[in-house]
C-alpha atoms as a PDB file:
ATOM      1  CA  UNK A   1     -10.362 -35.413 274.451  1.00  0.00           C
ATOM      2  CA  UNK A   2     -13.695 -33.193 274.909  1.00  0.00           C
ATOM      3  CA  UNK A   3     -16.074 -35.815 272.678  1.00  0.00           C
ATOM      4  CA  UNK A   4     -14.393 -38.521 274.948  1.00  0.00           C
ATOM      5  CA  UNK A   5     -15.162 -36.985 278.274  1.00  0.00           C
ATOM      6  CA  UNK A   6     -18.670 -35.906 276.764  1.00  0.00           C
ATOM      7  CA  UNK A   7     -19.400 -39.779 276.036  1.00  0.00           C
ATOM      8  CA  UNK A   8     -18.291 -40.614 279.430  1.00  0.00           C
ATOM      9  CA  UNK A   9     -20.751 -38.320 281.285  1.00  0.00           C
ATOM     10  CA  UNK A  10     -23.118 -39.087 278.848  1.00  0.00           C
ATOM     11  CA  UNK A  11     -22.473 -42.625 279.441  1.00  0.00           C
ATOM     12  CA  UNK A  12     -22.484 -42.469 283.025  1.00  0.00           C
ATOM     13  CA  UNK A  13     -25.673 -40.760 283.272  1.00  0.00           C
ATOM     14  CA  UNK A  14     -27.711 -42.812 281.240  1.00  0.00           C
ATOM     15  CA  UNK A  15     -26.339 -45.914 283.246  1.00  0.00           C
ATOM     16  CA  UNK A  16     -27.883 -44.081 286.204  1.00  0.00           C
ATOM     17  CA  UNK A  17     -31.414 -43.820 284.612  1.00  0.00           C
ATOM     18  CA  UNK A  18     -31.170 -47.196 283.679  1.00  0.00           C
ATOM     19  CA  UNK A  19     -30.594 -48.065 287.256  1.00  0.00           C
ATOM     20  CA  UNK A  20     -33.109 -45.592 288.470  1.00  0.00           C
ATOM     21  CA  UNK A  21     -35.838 -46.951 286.191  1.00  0.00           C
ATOM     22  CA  UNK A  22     -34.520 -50.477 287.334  1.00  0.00           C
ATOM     23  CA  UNK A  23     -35.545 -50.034 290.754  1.00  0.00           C
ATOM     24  CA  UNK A  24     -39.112 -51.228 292.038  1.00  0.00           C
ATOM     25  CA  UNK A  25     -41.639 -48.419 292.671  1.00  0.00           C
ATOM     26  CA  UNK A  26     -42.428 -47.555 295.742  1.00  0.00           C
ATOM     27  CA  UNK A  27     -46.540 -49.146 297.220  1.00  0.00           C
ATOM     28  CA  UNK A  28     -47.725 -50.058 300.567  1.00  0.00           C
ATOM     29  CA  UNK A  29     -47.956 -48.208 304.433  1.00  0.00           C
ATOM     30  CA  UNK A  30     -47.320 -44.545 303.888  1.00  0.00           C
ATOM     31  CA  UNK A  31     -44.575 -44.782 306.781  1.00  0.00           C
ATOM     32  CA  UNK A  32     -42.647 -46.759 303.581  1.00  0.00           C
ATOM     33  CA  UNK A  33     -43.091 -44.423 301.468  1.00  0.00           C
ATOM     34  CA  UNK A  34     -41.126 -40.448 300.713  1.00  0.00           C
ATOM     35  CA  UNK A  35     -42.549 -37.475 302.149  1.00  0.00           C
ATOM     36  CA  UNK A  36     -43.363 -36.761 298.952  1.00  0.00           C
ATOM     37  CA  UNK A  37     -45.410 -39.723 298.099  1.00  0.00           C
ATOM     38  CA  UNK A  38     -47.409 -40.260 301.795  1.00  0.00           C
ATOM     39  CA  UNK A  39     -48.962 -37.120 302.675  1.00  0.00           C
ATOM     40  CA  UNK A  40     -52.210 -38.561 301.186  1.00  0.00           C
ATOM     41  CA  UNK A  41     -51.337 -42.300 301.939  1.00  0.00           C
ATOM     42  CA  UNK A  42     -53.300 -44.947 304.897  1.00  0.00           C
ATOM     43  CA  UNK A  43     -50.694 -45.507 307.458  1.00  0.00           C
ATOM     44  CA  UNK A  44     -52.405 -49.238 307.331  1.00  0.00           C
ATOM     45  CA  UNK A  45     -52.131 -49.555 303.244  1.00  0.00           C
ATOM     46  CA  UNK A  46     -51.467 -52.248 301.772  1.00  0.00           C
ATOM     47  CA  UNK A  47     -49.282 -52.321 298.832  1.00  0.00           C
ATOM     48  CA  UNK A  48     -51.880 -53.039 295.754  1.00  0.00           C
ATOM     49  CA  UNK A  49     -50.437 -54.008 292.091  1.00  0.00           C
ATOM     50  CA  UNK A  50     -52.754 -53.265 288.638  1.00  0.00           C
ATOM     51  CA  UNK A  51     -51.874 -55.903 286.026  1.00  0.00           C
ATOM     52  CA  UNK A  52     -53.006 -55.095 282.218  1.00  0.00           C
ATOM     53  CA  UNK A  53     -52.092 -58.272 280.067  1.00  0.00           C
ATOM     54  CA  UNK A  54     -52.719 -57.377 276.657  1.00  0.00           C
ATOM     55  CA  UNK A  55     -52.357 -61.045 274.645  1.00  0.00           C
ATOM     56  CA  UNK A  56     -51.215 -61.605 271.267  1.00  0.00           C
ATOM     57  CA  UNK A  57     -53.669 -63.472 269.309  1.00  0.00           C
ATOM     58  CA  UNK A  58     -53.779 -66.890 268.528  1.00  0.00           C
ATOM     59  CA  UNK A  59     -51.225 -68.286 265.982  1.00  0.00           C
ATOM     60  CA  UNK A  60     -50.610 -72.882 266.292  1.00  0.00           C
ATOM     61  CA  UNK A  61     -52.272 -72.797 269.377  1.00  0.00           C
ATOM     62  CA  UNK A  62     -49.889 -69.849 270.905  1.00  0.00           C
ATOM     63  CA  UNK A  63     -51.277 -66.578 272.143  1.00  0.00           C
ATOM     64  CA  UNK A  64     -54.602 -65.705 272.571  1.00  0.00           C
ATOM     65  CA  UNK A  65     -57.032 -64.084 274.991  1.00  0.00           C
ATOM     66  CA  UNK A  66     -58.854 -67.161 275.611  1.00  0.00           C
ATOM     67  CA  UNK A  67     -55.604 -69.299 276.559  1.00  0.00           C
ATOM     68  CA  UNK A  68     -54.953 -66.631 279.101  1.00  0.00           C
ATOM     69  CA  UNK A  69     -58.372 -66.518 280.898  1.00  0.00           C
ATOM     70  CA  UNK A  70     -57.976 -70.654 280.811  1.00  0.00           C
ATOM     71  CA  UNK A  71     -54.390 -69.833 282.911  1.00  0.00           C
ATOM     72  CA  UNK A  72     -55.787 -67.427 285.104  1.00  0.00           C
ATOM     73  CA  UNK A  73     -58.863 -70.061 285.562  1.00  0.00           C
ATOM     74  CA  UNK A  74     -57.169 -73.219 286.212  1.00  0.00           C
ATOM     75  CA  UNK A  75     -53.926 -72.161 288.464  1.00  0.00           C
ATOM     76  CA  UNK A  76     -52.304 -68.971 288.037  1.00  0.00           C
ATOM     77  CA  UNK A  77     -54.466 -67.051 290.666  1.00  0.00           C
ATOM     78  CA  UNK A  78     -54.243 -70.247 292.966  1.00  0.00           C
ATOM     79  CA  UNK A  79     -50.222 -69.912 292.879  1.00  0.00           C
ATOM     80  CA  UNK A  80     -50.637 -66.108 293.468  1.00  0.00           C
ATOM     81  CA  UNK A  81     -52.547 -67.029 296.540  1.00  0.00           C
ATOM     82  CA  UNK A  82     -50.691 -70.146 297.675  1.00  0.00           C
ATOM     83  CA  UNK A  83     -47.654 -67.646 298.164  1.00  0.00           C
ATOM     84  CA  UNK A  84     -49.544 -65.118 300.013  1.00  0.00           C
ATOM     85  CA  UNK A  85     -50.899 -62.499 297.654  1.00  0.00           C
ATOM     86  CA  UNK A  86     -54.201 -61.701 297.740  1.00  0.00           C
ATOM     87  CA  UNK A  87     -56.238 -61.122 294.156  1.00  0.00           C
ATOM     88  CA  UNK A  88     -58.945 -59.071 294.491  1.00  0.00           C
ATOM     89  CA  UNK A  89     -59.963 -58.936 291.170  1.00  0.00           C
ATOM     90  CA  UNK A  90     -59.653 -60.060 287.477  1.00  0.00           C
ATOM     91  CA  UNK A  91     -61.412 -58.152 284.941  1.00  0.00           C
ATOM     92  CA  UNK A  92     -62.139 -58.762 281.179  1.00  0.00           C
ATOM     93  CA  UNK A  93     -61.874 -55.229 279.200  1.00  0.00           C
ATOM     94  CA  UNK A  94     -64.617 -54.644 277.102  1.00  0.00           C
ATOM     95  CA  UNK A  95     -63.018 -51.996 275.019  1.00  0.00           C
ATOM     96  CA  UNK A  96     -60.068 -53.775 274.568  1.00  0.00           C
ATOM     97  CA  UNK A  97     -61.426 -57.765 274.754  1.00  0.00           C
ATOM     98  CA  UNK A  98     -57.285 -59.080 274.014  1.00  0.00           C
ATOM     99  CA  UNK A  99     -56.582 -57.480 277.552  1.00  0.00           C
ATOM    100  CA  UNK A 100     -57.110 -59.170 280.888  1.00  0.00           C
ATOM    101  CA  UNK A 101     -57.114 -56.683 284.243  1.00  0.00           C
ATOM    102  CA  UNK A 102     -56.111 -58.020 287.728  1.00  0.00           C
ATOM    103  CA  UNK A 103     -55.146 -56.162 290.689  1.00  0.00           C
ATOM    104  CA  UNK A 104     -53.329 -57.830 293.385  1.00  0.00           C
ATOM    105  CA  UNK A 105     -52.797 -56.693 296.965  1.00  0.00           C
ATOM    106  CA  UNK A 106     -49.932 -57.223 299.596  1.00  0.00           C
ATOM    107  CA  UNK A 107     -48.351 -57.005 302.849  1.00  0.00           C
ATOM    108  CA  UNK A 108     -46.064 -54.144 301.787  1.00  0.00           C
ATOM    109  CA  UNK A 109     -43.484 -54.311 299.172  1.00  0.00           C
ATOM    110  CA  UNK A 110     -40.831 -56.045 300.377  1.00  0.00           C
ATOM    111  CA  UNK A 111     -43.333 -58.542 300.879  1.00  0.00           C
ATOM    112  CA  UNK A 112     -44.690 -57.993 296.603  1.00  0.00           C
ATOM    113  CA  UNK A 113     -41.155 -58.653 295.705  1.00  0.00           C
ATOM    114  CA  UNK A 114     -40.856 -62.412 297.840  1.00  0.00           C
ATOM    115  CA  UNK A 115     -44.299 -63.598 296.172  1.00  0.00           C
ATOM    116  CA  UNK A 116     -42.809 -62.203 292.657  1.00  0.00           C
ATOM    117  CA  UNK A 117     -39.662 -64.220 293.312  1.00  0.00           C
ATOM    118  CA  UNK A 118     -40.874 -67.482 294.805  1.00  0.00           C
ATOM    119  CA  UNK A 119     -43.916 -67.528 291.608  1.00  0.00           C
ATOM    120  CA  UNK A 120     -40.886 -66.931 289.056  1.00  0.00           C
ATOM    121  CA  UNK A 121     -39.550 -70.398 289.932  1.00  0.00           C
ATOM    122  CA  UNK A 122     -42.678 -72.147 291.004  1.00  0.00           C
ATOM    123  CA  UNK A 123     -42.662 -75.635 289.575  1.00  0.00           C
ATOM    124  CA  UNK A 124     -46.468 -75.083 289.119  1.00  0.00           C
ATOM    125  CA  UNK A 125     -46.273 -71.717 287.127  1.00  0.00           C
ATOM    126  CA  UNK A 126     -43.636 -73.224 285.290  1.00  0.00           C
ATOM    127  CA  UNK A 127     -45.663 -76.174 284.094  1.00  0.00           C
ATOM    128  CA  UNK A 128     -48.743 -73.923 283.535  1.00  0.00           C
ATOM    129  CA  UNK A 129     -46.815 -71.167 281.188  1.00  0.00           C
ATOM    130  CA  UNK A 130     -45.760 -74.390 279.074  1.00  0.00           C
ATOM    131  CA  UNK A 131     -49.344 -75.388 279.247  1.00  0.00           C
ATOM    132  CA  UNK A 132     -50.818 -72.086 277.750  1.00  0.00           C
ATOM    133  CA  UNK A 133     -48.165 -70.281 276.233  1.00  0.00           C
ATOM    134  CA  UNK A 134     -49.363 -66.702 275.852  1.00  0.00           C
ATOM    135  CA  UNK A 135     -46.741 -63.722 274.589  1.00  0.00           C
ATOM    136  CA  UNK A 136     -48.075 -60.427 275.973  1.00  0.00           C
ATOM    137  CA  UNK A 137     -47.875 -57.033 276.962  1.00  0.00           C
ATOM    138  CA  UNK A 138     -48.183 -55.838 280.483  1.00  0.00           C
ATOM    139  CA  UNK A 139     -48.757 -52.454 281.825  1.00  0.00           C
ATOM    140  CA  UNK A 140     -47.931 -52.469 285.820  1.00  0.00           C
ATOM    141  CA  UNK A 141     -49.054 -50.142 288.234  1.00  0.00           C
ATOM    142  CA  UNK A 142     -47.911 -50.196 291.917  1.00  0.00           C
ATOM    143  CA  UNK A 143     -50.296 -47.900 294.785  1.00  0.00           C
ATOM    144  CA  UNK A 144     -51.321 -47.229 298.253  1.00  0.00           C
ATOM    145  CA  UNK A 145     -54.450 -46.766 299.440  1.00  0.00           C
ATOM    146  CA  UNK A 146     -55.684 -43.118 300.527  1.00  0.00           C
ATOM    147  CA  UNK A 147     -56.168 -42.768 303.914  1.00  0.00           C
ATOM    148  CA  UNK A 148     -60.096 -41.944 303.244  1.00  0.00           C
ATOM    149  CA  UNK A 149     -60.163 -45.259 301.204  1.00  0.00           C
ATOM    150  CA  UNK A 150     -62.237 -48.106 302.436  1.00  0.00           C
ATOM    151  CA  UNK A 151     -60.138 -50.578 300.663  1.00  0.00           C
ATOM    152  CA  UNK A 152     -56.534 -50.723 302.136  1.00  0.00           C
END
């Protein structure tokens, strides 16, 4: 009866940290953000997202650095911005040349999580991921700007 109850709590909890680890991380205004997290945050921030794409490389014309710059190039940032986020940057890494960096910014991030949903069923993206088919890794990054920061 113990080892069953045990399990159960066990269980329980980790569905909890799944949940907990499910949930979007906080970005944007610090007036959106914990006490915790806004003591240093612009009331005026903007919510700001830091993309690493690491690609796989090229195998039959699938993967491949190069095919991902190409998407980036000929639509991907244009659907990004057609649905109102901005991208302020895209980087190449030069100590890692497979990864691509981009860092986009938004309203707040309620607003990160419409652009995320609308560009999930774009009929653009859609046509462009078929296009250049590219497995990667991503590392993701949400933040606020400082409230000394000139960028928010």
């Amino acid at each position: 009866m113990r080892k069953i109850f045990l399990t159960l709590v066990l269980g329980l909890s980790f569905n909890g940290l799944g949940f907990a680890a499910d949930m979007p991380p906080p970005c944007g205004p610090s007036g959106d953000l914990s006490g915790e997290l806004s003591s240093n945050v612009a009331d005026d921030s903007r919510c700001f997202e830091l993309r690493m794409y690491t690609a796989e490389p090229i195998q039959n014309g699938v993967g491949g650095i190069d095919n991902l710059h190409q998407r980036f190039r000929e639509q991907e940032v244009a659907i990004f911005e057609k649905l109102g986020a901005e991208v302020l940057a895209v980087w190449q890494r030069l100590d890692d040349p497979n990864t691509l960096v981009w860092m986009l910014a938004y309203r707040n991030r309620a607003h990160r999580t419409e652009v995320w949903q609308a560009f999930g069923s774009d009929p653009e993206w859609l046509a462009l991921r078929e296009k250049y088919p590219v497995p990667i890794s991503a590392e993701v990054y949400m933040m606020s700007a400082t409230d000394y920061s000139h960028l928010k």
